[in-house]
Protein backbone atom coordinates (compact mmCIF):
# COMPACT_ATOMS: atom_id res chain seq x y z
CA UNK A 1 37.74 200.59 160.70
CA UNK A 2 39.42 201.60 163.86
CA UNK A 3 40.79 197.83 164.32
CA UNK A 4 43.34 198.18 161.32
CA UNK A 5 41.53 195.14 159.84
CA UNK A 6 41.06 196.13 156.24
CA UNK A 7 37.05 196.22 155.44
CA UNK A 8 37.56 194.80 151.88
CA UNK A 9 34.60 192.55 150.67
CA UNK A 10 34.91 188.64 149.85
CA UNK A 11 33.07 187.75 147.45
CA UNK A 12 29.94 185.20 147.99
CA UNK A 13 31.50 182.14 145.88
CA UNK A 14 34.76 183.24 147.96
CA UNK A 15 33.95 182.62 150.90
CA UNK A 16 31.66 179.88 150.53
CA UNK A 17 34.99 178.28 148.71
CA UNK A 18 37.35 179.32 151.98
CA UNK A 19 34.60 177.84 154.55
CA UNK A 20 34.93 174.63 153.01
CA UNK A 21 38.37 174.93 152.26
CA UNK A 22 38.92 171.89 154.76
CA UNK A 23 35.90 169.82 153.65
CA UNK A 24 37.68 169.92 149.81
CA UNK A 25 40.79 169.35 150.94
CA UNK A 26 40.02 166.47 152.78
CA UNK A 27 38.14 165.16 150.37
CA UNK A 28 41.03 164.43 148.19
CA UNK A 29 43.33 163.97 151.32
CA UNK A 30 43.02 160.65 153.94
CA UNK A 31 44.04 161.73 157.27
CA UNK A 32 46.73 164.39 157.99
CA UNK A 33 44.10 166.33 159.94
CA UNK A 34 46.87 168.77 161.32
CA UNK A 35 48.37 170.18 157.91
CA UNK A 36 44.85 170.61 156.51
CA UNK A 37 43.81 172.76 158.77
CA UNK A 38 47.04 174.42 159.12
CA UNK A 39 46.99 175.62 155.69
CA UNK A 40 43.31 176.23 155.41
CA UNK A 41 43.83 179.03 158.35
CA UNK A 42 46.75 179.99 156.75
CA UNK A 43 44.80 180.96 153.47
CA UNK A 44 41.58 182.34 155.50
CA UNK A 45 43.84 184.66 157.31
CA UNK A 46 45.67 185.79 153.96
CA UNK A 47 42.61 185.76 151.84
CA UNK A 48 40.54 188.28 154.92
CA UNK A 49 43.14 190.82 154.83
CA UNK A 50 44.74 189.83 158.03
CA UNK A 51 48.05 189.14 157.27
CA UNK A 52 51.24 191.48 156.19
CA UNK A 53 50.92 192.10 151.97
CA UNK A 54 54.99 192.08 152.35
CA UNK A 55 54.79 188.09 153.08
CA UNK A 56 53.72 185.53 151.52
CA UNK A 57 50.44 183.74 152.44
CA UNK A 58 52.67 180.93 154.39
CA UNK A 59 55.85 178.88 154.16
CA UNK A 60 54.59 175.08 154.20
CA UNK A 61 56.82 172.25 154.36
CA UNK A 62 55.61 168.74 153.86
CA UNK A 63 57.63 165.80 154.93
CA UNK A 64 57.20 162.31 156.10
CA UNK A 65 57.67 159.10 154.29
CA UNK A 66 55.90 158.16 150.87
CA UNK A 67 52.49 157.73 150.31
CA UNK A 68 50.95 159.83 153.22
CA UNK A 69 49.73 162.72 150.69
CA UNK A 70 51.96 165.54 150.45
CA UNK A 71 51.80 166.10 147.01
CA UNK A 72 48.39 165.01 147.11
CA UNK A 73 47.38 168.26 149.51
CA UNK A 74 49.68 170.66 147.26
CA UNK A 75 47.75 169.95 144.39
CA UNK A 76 44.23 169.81 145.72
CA UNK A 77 45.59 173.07 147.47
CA UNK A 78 46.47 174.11 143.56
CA UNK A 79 43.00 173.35 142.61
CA UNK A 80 40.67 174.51 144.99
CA UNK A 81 42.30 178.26 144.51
């Protein structure tokens, strides 16, 4: 198209999967509303074409003290792609 937005098609089990990207993350993950949905734009973005093929889908860091779920969100992140 004229917008430069690649017209490549997503799959139906795609993007039902990326539309409830959040709901399965969160599903696994208690709280941490902000890096959930950080990352889940982060991968609709990537996974629709919008983003530069040259750079990687995002650079995520997760801190804060133990037992608030950051490895818990990198796996379920693992897992739901």
């Amino acid at each position: 198209g004229w917008t430069g937005i690649p017209l490549t098609k997503i799959n139906e089990t795609e993007s039902d999967r990326l539309l409830n990207l959040e709901d399965t993350l969160h599903k696994r993950v208690i709280g941490q509303n902000d890096a959930v949905n950080s990352i889940s734009k982060a991968v609709r973005r990537a996974r629709a074409g919008l983003k530069d093929p040259k750079r990687p889908i995002g650079s995520f860091i997760f801190l804060g003290p133990t037992g608030v779920g950051k490895t818990e969100l990198a796996r379920a992140l693992a897992e739901s792609m």
